[in-house]
PDB file of N, CA and C in Angstrom:
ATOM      1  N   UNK A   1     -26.726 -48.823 -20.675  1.00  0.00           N
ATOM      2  CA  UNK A   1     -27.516 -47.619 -20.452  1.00  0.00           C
ATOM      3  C   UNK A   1     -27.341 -47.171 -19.000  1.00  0.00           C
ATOM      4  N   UNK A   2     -27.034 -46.076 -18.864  1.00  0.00           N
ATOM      5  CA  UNK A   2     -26.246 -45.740 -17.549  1.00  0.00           C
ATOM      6  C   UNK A   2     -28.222 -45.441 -16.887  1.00  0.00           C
ATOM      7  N   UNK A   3     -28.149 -46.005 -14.866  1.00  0.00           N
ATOM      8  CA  UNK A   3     -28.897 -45.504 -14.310  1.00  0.00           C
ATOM      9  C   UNK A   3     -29.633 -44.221 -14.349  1.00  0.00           C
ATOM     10  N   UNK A   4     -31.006 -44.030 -14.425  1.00  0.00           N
ATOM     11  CA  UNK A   4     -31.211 -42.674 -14.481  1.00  0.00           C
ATOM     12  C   UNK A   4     -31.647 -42.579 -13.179  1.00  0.00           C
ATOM     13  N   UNK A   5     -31.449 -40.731 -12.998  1.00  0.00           N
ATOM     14  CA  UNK A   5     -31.806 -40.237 -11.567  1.00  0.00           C
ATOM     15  C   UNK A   5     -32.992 -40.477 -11.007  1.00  0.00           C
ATOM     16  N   UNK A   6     -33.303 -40.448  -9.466  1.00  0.00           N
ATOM     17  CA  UNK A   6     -35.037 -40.640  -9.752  1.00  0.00           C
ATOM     18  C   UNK A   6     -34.937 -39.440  -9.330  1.00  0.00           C
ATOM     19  N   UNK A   7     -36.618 -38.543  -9.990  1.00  0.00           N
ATOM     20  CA  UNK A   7     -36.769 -37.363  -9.396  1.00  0.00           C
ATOM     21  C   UNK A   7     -37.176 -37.021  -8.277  1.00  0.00           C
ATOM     22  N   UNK A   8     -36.976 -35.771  -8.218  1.00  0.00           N
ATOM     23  CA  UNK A   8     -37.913 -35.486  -6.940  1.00  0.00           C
ATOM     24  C   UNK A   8     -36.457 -35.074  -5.840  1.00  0.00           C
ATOM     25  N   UNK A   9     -35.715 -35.268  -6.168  1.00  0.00           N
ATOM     26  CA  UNK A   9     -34.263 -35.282  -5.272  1.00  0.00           C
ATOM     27  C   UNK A   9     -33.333 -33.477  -5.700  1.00  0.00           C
ATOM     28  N   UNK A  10     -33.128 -33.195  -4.732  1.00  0.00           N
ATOM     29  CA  UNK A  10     -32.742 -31.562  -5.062  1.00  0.00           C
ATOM     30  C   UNK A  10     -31.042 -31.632  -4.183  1.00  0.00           C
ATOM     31  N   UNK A  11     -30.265 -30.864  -4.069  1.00  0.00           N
ATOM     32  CA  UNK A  11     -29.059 -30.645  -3.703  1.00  0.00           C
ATOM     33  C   UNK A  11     -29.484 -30.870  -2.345  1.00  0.00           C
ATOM     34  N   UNK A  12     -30.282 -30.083  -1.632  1.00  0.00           N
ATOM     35  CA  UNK A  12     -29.942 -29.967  -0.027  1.00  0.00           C
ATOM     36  C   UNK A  12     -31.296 -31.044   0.662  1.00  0.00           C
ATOM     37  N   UNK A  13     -31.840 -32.206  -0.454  1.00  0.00           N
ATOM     38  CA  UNK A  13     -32.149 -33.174  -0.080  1.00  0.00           C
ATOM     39  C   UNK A  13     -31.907 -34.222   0.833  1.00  0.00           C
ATOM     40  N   UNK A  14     -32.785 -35.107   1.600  1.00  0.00           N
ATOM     41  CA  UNK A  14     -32.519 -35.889   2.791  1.00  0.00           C
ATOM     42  C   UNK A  14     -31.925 -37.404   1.836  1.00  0.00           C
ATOM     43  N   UNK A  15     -31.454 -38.675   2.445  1.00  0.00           N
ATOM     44  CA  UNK A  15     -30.994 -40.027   1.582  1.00  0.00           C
ATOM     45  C   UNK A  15     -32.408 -40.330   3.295  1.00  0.00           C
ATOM     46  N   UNK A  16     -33.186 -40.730   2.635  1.00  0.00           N
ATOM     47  CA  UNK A  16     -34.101 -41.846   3.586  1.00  0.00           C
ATOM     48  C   UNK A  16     -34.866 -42.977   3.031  1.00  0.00           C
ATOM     49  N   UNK A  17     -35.173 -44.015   3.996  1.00  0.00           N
ATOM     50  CA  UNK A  17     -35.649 -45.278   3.520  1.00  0.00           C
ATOM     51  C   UNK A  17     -37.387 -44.586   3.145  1.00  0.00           C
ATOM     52  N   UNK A  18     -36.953 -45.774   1.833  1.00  0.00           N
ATOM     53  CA  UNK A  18     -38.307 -45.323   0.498  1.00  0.00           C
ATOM     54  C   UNK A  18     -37.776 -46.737  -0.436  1.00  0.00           C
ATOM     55  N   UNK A  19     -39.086 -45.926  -1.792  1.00  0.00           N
ATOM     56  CA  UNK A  19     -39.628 -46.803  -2.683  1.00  0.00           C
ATOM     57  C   UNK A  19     -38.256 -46.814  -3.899  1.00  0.00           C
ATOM     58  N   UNK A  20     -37.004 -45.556  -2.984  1.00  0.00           N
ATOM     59  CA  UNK A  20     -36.243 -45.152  -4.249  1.00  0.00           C
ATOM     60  C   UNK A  20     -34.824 -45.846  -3.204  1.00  0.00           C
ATOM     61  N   UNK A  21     -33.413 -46.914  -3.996  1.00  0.00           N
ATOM     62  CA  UNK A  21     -32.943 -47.275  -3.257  1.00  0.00           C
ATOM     63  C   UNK A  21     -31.706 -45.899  -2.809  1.00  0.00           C
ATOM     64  N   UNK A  22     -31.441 -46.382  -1.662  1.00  0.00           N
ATOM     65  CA  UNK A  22     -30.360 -45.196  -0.954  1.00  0.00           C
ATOM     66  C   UNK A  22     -29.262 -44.616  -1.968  1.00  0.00           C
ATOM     67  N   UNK A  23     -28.954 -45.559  -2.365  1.00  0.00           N
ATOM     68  CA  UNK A  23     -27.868 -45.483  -3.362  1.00  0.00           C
ATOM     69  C   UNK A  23     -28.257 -44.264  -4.434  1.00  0.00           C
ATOM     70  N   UNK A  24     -29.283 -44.679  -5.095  1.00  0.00           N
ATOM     71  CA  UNK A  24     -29.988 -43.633  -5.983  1.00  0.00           C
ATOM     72  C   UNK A  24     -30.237 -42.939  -5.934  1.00  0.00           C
ATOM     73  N   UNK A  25     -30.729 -42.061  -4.552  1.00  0.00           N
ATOM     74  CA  UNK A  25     -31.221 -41.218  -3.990  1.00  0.00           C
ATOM     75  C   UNK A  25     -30.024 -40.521  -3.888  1.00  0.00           C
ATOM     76  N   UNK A  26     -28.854 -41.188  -3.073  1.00  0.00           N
ATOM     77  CA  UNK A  26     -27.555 -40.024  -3.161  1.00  0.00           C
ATOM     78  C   UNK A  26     -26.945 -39.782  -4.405  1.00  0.00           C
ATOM     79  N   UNK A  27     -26.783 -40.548  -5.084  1.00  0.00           N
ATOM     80  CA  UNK A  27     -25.931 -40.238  -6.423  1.00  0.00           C
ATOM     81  C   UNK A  27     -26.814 -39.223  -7.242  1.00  0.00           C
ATOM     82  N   UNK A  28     -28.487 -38.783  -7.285  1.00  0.00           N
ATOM     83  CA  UNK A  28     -29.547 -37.878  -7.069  1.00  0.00           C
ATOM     84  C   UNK A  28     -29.048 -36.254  -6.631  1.00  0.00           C
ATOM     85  N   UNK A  29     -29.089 -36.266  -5.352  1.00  0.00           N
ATOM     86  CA  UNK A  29     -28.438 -35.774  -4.421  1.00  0.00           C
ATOM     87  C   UNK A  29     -27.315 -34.999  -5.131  1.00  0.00           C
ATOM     88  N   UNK A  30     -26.447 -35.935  -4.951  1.00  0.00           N
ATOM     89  CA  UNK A  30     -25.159 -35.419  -5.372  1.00  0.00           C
ATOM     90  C   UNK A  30     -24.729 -35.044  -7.047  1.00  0.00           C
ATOM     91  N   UNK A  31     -25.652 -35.745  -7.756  1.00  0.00           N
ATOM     92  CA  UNK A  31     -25.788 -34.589  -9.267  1.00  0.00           C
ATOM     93  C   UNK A  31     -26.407 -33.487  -9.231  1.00  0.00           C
ATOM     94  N   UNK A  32     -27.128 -33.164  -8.022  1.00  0.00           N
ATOM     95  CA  UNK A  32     -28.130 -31.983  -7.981  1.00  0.00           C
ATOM     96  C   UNK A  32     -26.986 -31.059  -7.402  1.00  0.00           C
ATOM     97  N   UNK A  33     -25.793 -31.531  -6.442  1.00  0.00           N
ATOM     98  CA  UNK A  33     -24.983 -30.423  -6.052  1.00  0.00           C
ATOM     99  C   UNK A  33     -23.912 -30.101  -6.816  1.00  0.00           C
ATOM    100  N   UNK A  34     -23.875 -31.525  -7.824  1.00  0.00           N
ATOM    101  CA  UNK A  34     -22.409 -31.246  -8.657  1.00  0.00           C
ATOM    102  C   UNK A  34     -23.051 -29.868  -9.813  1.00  0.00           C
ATOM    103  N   UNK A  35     -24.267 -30.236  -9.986  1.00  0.00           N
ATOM    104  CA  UNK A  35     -24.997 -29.136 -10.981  1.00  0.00           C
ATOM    105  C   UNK A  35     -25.004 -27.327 -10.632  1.00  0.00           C
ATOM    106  N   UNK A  36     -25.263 -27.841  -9.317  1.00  0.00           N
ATOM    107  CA  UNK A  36     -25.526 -26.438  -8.667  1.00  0.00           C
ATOM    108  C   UNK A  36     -23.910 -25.734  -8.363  1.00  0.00           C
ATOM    109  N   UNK A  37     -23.151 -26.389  -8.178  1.00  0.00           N
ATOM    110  CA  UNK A  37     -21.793 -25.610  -8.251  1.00  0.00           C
ATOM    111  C   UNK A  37     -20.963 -26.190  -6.920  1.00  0.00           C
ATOM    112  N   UNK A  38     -21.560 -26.863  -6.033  1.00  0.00           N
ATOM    113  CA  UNK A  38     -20.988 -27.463  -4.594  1.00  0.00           C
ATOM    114  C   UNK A  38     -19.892 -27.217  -4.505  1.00  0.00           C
ATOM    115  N   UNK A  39     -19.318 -28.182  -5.682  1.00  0.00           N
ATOM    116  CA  UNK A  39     -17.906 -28.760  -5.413  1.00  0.00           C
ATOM    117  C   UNK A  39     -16.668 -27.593  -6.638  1.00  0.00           C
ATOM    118  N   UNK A  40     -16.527 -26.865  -6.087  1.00  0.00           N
ATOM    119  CA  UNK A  40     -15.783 -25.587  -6.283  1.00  0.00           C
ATOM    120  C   UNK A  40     -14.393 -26.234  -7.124  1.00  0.00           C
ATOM    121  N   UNK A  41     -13.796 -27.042  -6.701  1.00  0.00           N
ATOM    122  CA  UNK A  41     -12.350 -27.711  -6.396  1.00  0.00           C
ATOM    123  C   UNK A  41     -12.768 -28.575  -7.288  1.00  0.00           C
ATOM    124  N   UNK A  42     -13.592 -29.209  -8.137  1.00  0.00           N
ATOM    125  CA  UNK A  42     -13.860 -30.195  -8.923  1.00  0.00           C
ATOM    126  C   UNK A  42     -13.825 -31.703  -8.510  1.00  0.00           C
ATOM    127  N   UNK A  43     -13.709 -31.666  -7.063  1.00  0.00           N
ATOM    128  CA  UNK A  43     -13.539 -32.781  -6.237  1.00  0.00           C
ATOM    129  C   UNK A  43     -14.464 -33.406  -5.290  1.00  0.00           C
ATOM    130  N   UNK A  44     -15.169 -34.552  -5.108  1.00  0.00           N
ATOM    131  CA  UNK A  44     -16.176 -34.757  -4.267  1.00  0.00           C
ATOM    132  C   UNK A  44     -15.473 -35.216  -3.113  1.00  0.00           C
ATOM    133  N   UNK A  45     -15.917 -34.569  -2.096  1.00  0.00           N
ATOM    134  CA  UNK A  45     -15.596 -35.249  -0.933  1.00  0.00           C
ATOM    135  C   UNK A  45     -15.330 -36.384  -0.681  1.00  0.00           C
ATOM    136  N   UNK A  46     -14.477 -36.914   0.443  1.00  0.00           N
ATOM    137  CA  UNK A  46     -14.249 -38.338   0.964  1.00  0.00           C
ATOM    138  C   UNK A  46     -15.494 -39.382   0.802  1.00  0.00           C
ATOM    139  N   UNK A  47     -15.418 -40.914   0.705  1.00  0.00           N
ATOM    140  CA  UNK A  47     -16.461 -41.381   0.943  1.00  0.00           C
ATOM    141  C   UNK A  47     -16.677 -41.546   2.421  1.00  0.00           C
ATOM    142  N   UNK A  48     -15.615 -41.190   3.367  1.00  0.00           N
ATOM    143  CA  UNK A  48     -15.765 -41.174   4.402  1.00  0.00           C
ATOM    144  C   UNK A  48     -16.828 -40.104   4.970  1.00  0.00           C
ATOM    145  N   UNK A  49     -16.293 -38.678   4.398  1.00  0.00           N
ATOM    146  CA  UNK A  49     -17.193 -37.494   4.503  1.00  0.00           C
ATOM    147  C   UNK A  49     -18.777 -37.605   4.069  1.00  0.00           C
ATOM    148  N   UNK A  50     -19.281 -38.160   3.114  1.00  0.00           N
ATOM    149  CA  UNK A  50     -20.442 -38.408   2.350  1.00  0.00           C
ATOM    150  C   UNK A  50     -20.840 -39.229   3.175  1.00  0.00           C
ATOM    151  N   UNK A  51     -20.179 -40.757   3.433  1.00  0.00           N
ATOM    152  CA  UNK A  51     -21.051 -41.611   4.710  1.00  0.00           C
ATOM    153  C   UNK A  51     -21.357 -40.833   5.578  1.00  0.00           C
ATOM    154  N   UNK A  52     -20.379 -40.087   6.850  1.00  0.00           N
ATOM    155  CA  UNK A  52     -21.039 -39.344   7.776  1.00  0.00           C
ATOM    156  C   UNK A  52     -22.388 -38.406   7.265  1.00  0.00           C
ATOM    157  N   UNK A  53     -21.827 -37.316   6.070  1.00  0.00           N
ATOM    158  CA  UNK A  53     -22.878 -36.689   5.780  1.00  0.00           C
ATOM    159  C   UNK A  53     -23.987 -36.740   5.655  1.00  0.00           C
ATOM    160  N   UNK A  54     -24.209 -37.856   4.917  1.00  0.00           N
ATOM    161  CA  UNK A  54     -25.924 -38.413   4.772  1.00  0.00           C
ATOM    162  C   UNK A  54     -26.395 -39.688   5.620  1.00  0.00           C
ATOM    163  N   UNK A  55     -25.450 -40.040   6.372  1.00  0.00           N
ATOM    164  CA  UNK A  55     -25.714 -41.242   7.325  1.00  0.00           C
ATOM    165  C   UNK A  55     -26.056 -42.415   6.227  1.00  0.00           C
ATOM    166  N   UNK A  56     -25.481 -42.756   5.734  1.00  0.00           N
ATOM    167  CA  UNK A  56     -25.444 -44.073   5.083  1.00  0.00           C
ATOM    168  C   UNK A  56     -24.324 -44.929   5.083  1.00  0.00           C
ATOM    169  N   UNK A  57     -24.213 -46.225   4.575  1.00  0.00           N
ATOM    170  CA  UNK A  57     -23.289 -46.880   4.427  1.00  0.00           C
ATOM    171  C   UNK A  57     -21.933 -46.749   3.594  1.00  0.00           C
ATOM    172  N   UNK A  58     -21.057 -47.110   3.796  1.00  0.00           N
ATOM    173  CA  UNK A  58     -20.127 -47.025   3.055  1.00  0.00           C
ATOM    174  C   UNK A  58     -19.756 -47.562   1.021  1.00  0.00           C
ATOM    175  N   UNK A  59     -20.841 -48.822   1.450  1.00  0.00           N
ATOM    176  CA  UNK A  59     -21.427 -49.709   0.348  1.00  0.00           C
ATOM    177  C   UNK A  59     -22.337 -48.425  -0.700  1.00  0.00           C
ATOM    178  N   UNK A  60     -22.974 -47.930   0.491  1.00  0.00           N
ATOM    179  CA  UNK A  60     -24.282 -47.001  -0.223  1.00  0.00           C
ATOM    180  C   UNK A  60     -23.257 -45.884  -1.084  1.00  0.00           C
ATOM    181  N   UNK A  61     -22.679 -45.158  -0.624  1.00  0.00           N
ATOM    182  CA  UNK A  61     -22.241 -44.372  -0.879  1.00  0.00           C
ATOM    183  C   UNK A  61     -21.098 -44.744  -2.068  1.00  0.00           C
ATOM    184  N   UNK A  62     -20.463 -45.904  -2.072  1.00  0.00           N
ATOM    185  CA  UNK A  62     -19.492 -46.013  -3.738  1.00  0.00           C
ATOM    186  C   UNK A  62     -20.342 -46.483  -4.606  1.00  0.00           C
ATOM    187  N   UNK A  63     -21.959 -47.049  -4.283  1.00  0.00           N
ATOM    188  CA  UNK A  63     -22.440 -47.486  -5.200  1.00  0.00           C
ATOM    189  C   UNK A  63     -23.147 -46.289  -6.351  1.00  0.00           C
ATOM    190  N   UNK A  64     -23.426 -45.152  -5.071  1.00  0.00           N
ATOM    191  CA  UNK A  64     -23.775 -43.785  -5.877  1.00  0.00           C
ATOM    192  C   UNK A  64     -22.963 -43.241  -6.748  1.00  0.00           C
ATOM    193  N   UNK A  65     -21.475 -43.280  -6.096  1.00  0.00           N
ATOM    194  CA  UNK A  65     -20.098 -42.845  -7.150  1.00  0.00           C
ATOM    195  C   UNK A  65     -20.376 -43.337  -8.031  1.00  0.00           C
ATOM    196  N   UNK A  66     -20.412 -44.917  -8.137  1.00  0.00           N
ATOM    197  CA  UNK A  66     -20.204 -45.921  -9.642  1.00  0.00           C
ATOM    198  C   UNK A  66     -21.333 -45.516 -10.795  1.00  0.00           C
ATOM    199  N   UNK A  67     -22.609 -44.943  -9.743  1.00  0.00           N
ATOM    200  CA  UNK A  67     -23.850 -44.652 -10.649  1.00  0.00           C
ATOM    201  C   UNK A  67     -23.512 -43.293 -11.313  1.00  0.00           C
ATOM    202  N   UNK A  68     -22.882 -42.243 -10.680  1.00  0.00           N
ATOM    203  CA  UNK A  68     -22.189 -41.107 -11.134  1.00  0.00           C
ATOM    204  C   UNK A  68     -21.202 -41.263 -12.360  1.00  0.00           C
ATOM    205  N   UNK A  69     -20.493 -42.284 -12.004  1.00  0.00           N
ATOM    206  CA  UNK A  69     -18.725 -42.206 -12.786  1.00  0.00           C
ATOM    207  C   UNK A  69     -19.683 -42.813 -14.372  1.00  0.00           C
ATOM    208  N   UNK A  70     -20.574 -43.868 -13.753  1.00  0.00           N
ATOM    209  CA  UNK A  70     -21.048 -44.612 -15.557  1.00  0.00           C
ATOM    210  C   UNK A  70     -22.259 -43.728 -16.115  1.00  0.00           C
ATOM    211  N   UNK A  71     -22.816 -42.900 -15.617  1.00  0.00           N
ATOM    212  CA  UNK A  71     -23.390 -41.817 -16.209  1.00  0.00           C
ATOM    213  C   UNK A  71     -22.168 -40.225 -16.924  1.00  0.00           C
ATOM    214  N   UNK A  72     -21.353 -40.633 -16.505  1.00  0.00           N
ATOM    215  CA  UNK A  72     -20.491 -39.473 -17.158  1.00  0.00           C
ATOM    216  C   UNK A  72     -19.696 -38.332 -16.238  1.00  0.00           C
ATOM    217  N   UNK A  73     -20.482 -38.497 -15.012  1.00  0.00           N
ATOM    218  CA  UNK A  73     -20.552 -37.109 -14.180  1.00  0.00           C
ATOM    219  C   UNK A  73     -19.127 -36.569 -13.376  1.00  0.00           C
ATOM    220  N   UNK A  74     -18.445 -38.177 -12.841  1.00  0.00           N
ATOM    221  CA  UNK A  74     -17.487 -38.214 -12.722  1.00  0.00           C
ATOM    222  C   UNK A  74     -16.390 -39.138 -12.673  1.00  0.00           C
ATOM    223  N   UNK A  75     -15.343 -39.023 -12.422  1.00  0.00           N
ATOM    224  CA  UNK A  75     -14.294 -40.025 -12.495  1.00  0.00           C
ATOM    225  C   UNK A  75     -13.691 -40.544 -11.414  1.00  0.00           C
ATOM    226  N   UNK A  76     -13.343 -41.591 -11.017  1.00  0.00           N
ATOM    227  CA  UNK A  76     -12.542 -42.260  -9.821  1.00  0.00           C
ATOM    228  C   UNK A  76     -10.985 -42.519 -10.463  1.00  0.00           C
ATOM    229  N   UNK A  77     -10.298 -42.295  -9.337  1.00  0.00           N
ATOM    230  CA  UNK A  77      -8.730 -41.910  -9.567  1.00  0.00           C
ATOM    231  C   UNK A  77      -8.370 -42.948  -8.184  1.00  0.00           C
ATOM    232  N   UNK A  78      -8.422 -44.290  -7.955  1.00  0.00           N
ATOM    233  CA  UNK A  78      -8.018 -44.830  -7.456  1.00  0.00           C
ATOM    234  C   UNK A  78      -7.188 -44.581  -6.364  1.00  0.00           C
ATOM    235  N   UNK A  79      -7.324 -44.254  -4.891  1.00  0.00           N
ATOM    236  CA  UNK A  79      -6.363 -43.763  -3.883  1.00  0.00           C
ATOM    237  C   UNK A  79      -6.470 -42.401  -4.049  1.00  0.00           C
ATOM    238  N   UNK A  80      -6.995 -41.258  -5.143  1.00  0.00           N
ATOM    239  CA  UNK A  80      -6.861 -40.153  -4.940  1.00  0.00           C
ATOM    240  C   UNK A  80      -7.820 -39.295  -4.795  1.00  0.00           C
ATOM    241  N   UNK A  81      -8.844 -39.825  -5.052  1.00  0.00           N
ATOM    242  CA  UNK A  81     -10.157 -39.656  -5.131  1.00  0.00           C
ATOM    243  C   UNK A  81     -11.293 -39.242  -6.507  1.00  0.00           C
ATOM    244  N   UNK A  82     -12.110 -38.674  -6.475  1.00  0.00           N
ATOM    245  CA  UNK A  82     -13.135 -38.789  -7.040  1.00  0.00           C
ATOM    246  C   UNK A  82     -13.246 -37.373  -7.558  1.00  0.00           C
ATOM    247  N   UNK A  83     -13.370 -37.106  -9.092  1.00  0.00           N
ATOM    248  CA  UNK A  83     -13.541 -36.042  -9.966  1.00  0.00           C
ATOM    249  C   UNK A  83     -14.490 -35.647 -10.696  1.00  0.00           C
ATOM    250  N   UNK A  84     -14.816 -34.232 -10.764  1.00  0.00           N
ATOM    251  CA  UNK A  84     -16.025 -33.876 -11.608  1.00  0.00           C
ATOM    252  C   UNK A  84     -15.382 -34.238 -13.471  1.00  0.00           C
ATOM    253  N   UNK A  85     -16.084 -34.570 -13.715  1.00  0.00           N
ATOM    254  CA  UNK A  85     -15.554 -34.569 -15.339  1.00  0.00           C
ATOM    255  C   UNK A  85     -15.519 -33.033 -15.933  1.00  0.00           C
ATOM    256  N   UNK A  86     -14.411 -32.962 -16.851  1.00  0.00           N
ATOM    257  CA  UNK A  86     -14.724 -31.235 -16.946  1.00  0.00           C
ATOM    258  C   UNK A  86     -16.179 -31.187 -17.622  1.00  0.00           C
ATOM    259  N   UNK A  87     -16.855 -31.330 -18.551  1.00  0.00           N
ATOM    260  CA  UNK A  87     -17.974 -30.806 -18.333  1.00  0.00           C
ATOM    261  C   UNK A  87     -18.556 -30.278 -17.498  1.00  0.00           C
ATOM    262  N   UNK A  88     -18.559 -31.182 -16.057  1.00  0.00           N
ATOM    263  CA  UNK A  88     -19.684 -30.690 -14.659  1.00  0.00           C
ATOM    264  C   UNK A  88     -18.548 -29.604 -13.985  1.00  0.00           C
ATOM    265  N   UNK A  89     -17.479 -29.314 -14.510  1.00  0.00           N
ATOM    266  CA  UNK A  89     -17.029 -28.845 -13.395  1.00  0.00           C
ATOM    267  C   UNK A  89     -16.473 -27.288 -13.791  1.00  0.00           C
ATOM    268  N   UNK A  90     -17.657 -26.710 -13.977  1.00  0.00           N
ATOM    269  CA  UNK A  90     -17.795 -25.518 -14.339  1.00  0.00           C
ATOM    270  C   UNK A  90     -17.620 -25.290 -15.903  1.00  0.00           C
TER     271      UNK A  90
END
């Protein structure tokens, strides 16, 4: 049963220490922008880009992908990066 989102988390939402873990909060986050249209190109940014972006860890941030990719939302392409599934991607 894939993770569910916690609520309360919107696209142009903060990742801060709480009762909800970081991880969850971005992969949150980042279904709220894949929803809203963000990612134009069907492509999520670097995890490099996303660490800087929300100031989290590097750990934090693939663990949100993995919570993304096993909910459906998107796909990892090993070395090439990270994809909206066509469903999310318009």
């Amino acid at each position: 049963m894939p993770t569910p989102f916690p609520a309360g988390y919107g696209p142009d939402s903060r990742v801060t220490e709480g009762p909800e873990p970081q991880y969850s909060q971005l992969a949150a986050v980042l279904f709220a922008r894949i929803d809203r249209g963000d990612f134009a190109d069907g492509k999520l940014p670097s995890v490099v880009k996303l660490q800087q972006g929300y100031g989290v860890s590097r750990g934090t941030v693939q663990r949100a992908i993995g919570v993304l990719a096993e909910s459906g939302h998107v796909r990892v392409s090993p070395g090439k990066g990270v994809y909206l599934t066509p469903s999310d991607n318009g």
